[in-house]
C-alpha atoms as a PDB file:
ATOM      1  CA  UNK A   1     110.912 141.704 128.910  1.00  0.00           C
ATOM      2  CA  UNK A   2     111.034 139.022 131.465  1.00  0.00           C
ATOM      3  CA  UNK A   3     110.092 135.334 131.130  1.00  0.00           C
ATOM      4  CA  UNK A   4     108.518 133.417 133.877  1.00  0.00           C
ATOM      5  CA  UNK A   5     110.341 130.147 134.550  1.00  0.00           C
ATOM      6  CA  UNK A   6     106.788 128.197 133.246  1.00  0.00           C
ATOM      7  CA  UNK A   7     107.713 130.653 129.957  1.00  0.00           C
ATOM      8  CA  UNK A   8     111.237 129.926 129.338  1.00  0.00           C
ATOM      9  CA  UNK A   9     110.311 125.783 129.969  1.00  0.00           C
ATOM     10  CA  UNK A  10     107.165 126.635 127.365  1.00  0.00           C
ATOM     11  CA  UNK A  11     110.090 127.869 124.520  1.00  0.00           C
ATOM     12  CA  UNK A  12     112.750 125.457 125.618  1.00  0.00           C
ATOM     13  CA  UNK A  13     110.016 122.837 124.975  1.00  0.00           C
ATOM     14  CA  UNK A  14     108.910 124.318 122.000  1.00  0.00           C
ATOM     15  CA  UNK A  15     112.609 124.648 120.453  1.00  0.00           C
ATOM     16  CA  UNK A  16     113.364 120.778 121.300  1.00  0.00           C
ATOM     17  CA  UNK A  17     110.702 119.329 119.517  1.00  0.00           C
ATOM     18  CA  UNK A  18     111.609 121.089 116.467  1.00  0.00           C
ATOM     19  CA  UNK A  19     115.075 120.377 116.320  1.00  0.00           C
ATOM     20  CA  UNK A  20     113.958 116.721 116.777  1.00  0.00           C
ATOM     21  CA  UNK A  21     111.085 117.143 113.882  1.00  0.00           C
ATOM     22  CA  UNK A  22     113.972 118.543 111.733  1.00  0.00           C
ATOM     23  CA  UNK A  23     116.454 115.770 112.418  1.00  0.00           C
ATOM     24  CA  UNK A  24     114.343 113.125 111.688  1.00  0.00           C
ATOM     25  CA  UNK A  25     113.017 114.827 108.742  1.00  0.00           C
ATOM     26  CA  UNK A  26     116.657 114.846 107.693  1.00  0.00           C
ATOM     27  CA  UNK A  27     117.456 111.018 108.946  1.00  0.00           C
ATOM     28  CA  UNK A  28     114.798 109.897 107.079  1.00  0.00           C
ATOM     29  CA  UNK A  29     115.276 111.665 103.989  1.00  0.00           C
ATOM     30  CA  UNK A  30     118.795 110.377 103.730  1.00  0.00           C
ATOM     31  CA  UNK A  31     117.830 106.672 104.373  1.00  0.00           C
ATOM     32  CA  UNK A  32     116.792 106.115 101.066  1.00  0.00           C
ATOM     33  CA  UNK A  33     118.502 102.630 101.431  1.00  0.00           C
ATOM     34  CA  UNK A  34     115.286 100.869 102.842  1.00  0.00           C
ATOM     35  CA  UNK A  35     113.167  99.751  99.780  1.00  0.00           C
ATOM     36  CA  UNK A  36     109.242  99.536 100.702  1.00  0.00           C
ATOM     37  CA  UNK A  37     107.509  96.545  99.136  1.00  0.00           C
ATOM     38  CA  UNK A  38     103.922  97.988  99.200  1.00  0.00           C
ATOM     39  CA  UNK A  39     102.175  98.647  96.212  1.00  0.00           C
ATOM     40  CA  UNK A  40     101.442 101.569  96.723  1.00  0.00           C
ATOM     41  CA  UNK A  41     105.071 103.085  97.446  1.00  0.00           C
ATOM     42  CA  UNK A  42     107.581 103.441  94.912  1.00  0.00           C
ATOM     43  CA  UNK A  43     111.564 102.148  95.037  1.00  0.00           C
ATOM     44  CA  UNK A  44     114.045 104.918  95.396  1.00  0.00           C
ATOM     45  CA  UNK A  45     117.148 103.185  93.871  1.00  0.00           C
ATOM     46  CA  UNK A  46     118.469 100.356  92.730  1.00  0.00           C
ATOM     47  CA  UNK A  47     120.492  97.861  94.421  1.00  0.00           C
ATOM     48  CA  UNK A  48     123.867  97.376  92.827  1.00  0.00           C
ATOM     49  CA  UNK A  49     124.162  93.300  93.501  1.00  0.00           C
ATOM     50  CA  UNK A  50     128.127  93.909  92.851  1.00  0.00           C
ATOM     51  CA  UNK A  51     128.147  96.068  95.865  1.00  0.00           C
ATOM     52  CA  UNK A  52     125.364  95.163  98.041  1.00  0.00           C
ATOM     53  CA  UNK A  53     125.681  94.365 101.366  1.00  0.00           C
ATOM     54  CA  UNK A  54     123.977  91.797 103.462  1.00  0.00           C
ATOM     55  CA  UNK A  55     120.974  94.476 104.439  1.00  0.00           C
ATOM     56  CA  UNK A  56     120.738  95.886 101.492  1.00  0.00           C
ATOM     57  CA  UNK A  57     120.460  92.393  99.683  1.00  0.00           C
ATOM     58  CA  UNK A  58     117.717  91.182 102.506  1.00  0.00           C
ATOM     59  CA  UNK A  59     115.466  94.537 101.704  1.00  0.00           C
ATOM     60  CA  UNK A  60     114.491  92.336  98.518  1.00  0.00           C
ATOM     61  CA  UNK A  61     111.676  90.634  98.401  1.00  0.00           C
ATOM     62  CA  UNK A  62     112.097  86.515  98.987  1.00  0.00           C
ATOM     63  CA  UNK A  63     115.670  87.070 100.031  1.00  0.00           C
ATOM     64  CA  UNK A  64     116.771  86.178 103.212  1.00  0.00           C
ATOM     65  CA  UNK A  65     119.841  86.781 105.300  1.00  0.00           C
ATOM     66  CA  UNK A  66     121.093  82.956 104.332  1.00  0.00           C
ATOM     67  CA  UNK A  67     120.832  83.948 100.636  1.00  0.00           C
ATOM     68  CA  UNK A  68     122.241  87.455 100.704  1.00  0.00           C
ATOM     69  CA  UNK A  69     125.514  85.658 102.328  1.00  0.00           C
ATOM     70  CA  UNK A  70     125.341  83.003  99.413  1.00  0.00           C
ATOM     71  CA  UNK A  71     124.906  86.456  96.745  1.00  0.00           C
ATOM     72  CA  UNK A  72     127.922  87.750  98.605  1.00  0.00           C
ATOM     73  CA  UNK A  73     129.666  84.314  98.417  1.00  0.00           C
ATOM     74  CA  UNK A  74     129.210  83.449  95.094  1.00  0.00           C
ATOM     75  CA  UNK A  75     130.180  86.871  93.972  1.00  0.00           C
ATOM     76  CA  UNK A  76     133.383  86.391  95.823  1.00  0.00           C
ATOM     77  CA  UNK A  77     134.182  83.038  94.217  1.00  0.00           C
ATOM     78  CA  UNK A  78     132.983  84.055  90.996  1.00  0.00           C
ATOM     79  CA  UNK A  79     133.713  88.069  90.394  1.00  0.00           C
ATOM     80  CA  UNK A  80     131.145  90.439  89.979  1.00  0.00           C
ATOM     81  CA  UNK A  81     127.639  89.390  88.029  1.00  0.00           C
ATOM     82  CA  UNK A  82     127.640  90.000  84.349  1.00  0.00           C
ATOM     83  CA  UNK A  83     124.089  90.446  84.637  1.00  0.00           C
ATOM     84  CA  UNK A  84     121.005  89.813  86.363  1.00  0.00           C
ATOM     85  CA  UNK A  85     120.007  86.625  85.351  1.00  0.00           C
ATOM     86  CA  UNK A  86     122.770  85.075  86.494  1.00  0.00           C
ATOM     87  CA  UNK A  87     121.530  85.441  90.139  1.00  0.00           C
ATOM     88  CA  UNK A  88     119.974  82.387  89.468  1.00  0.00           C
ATOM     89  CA  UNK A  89     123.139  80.652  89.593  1.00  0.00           C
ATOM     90  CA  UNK A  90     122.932  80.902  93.737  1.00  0.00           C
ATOM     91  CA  UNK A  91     121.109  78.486  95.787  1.00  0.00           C
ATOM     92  CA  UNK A  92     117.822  79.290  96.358  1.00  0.00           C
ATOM     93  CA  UNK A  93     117.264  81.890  93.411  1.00  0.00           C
ATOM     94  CA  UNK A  94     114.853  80.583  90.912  1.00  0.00           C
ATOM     95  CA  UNK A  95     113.222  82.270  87.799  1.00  0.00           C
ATOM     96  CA  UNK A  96     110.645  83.367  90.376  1.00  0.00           C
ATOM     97  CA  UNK A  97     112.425  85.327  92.964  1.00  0.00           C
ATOM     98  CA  UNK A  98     114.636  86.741  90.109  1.00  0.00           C
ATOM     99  CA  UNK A  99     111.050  88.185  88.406  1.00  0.00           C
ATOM    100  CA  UNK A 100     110.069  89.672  91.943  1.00  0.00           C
ATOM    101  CA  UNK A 101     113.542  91.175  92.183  1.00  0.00           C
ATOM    102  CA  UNK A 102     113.966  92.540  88.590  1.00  0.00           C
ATOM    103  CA  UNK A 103     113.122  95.652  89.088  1.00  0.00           C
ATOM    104  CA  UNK A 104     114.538  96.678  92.144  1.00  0.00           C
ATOM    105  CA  UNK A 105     118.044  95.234  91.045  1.00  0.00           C
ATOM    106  CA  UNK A 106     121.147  96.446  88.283  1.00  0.00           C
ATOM    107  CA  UNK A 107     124.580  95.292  87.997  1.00  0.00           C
END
């Protein structure tokens, strides 16, 4: 059988859009690294504050790009965190930001 040229644009179409549907089905199910603050979605991992890079760090709630580089810088200085709480040890992490935090955060 014989396809039209209107056919074989109709297929070629049709093919294109689902290789693009299944990469970004695939992109987006490996980018687990963005953590969703709405109530309503849940966090897919934790975010190792030993390792964390700036983006990482400034996907938590109340921390900023200025404070991820002081997390980064005071782990340098200081060696990895022993724990959580002693985020609270950098500038501009209080008791309160450490509570919002908590949960989406391990050492």
């Amino acid at each position: 059988m014989k396809l039209t040229k209107h056919e074989k644009i109709l297929i070629s179409s049709a093919l294109m859009f689902i290789l693009l549907s299944v990469f970004c089905a695939v992109t987006q199910q490996n980018n687990i690294n963005v953590i969703k603050h709405s109530e309503t979605e849940s966090v897919q991992y934790l975010i190792d504050i030993n390792k964390a890079g700036p983006e990482e760090l400034t996907s938590l709630s109340g921390i900023g790009p200025a404070i991820a580089n002081r997390i980064i810088e005071y782990r340098t200085q200081n060696g990895n965190f022993k724990s959580t709480d002693e985020l609270c040890n950098v500038s501009g992490i209080g008791k309160a930001t450490l509570k919002k935090i908590e949960d989406y955060i391990k050492v």
